[in-house]
Protein backbone atom coordinates (compact mmCIF):
# COMPACT_ATOMS: atom_id res chain seq x y z
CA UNK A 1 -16.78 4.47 -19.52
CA UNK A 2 -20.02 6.43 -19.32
CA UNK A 3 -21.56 6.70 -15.77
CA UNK A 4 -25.26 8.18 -15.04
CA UNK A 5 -24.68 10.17 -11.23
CA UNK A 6 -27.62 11.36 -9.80
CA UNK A 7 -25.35 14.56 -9.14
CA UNK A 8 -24.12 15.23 -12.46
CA UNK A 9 -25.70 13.57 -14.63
CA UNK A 10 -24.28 11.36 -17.36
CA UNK A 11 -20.24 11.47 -17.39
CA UNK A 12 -17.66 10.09 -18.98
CA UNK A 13 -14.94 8.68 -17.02
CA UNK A 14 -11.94 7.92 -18.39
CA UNK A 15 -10.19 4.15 -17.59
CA UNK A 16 -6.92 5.87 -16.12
CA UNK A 17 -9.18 7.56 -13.72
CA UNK A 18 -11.29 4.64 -12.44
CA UNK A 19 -9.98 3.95 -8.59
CA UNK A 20 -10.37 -0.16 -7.78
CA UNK A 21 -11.38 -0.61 -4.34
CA UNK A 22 -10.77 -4.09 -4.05
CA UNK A 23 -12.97 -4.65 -0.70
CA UNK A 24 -15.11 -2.35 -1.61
CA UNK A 25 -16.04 -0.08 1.20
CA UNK A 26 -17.90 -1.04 4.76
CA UNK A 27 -21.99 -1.54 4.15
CA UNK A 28 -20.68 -1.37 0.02
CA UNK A 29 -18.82 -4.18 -0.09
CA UNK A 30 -20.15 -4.79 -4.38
CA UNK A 31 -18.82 -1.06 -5.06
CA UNK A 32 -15.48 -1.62 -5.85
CA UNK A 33 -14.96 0.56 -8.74
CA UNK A 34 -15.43 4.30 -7.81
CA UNK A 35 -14.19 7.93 -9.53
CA UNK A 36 -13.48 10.99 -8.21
CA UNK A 37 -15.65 13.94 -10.25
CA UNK A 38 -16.47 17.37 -9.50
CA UNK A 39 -17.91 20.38 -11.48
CA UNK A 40 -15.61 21.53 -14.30
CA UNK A 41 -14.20 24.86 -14.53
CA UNK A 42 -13.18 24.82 -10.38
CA UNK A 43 -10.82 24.02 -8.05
CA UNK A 44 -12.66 21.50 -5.92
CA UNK A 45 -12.43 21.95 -2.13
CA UNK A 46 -14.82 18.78 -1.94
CA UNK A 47 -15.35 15.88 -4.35
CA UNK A 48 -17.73 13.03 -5.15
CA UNK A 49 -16.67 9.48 -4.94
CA UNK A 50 -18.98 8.15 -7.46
CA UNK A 51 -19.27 4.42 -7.59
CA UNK A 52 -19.65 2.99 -11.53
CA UNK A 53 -21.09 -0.44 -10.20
CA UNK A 54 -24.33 1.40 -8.38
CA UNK A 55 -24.95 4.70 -9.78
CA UNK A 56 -26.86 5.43 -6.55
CA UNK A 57 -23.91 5.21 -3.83
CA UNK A 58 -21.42 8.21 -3.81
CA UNK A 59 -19.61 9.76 -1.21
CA UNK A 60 -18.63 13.84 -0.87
CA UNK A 61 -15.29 13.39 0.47
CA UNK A 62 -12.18 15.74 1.37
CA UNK A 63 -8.88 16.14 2.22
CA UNK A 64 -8.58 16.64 5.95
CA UNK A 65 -6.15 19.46 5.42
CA UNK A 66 -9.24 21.17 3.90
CA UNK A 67 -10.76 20.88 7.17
CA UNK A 68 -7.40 21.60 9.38
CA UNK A 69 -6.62 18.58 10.50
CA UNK A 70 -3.27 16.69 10.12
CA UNK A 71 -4.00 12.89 9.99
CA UNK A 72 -1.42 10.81 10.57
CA UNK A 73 -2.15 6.48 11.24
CA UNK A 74 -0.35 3.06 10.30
CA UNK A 75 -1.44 0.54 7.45
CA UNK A 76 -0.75 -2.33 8.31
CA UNK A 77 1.52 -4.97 5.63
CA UNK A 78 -1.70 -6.05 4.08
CA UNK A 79 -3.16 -2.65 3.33
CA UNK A 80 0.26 -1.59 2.42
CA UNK A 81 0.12 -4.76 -0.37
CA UNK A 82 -3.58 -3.81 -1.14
CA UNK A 83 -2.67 -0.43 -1.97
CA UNK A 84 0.53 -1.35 -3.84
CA UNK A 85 1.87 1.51 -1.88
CA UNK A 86 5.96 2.28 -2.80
CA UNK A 87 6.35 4.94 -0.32
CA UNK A 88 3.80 6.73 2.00
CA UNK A 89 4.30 9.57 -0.30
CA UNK A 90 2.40 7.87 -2.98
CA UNK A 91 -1.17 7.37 -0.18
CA UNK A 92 -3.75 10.22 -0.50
CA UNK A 93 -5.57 10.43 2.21
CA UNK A 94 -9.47 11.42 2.14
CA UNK A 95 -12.21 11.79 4.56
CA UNK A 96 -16.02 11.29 3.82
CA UNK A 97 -18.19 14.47 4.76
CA UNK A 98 -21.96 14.81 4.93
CA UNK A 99 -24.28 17.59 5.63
CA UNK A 100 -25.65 17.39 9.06
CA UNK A 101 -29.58 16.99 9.74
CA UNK A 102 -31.82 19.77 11.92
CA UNK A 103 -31.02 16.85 15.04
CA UNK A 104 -27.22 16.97 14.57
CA UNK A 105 -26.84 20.67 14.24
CA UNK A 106 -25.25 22.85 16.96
CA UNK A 107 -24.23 26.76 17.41
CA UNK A 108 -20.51 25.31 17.15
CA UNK A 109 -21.32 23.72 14.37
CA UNK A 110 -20.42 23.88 10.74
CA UNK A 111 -22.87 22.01 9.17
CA UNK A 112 -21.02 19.19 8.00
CA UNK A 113 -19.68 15.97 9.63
CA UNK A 114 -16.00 14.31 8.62
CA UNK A 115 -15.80 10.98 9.66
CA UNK A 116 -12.23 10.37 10.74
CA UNK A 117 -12.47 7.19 12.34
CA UNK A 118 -12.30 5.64 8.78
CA UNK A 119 -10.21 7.80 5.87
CA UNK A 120 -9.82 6.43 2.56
CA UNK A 121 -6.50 5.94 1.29
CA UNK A 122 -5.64 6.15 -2.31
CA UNK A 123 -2.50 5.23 -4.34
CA UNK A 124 -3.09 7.36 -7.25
CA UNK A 125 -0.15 5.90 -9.18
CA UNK A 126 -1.67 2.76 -8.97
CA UNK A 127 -5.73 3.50 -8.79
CA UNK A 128 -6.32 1.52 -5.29
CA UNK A 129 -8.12 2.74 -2.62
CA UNK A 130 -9.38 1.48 0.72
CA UNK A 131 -11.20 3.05 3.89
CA UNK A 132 -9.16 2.12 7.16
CA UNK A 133 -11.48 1.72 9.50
CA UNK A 134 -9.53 2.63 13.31
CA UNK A 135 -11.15 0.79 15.75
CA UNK A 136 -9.47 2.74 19.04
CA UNK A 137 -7.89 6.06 19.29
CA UNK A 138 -3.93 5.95 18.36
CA UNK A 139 -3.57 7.94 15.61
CA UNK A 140 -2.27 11.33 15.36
CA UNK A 141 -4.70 14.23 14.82
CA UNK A 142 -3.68 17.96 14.89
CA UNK A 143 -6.00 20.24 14.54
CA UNK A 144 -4.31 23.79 13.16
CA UNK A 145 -5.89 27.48 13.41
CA UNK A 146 -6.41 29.04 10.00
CA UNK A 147 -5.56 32.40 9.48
């Protein structure tokens, strides 16, 4: 399938690479197809979840190990089913990051924001995804120095 991203132009994804998102994502609920690209020739640290039903809607996103973080929450049996999840080994977890405005930014700051009160979870095997959206504090996070 050939995709036009206003980041990298036109691309050709590959079926076997085309992650279903079968809600779609909150505020993108018609976006239910998406890839994961990034510029050849490069390990990625961060990627672009490009959507192939609206061109216009993609999504840098990370692993929060990138960032230091261990993430650790529940699915429930539905997302579980959604997912056609095995084993929790098979569930790749990402976060979404953005770039932070000239209102947002802080001395402390990095310059990006991760939101972590709603990962995306992928089974790779099976090319689902879905963003669990945590409505109260109960996961684990553990934030680890890197040296």
């Amino acid at each position: 399938m050939q995709i036009k991203s206003p980041v990298f132009g036109n691309a050709d994804i590959a079926d076997d690479k085309i992650i279903d998102f079968p809600a779609g994502l909150p505020g993108f609920e018609h976006c239910r197809r998406f890839a994961l690209v990034h510029e050849e020739g490069r390990e990625p640290d961060v990627l672009l979840l490009q959507s192939l039903d609206e061109p216009d809607v993609a999504f840098s996103v990370t692993g929060p190990e990138q960032l230091g973080i261990n993430f650790e929450f529940i699915l429930s049996d539905d997302e579980v089913a959604l997912l056609q999840l095995e084993s929790a080994q098979d569930a790749a977890v990402a976060v979404i990051v953005r770039k932070e405005t000239g209102e947002e930014t802080s001395p402390a700051s990095t310059g990006l924001r991760a939101n972590f009160m709603a990962p995306l979870v992928i089974n790779a095997g099976a090319r689902r995804g879905l963003q669990k959206v945590i409505n109260r504090l109960g996961c684990e996070i553990t934030l680890r120095a890197q040296t």
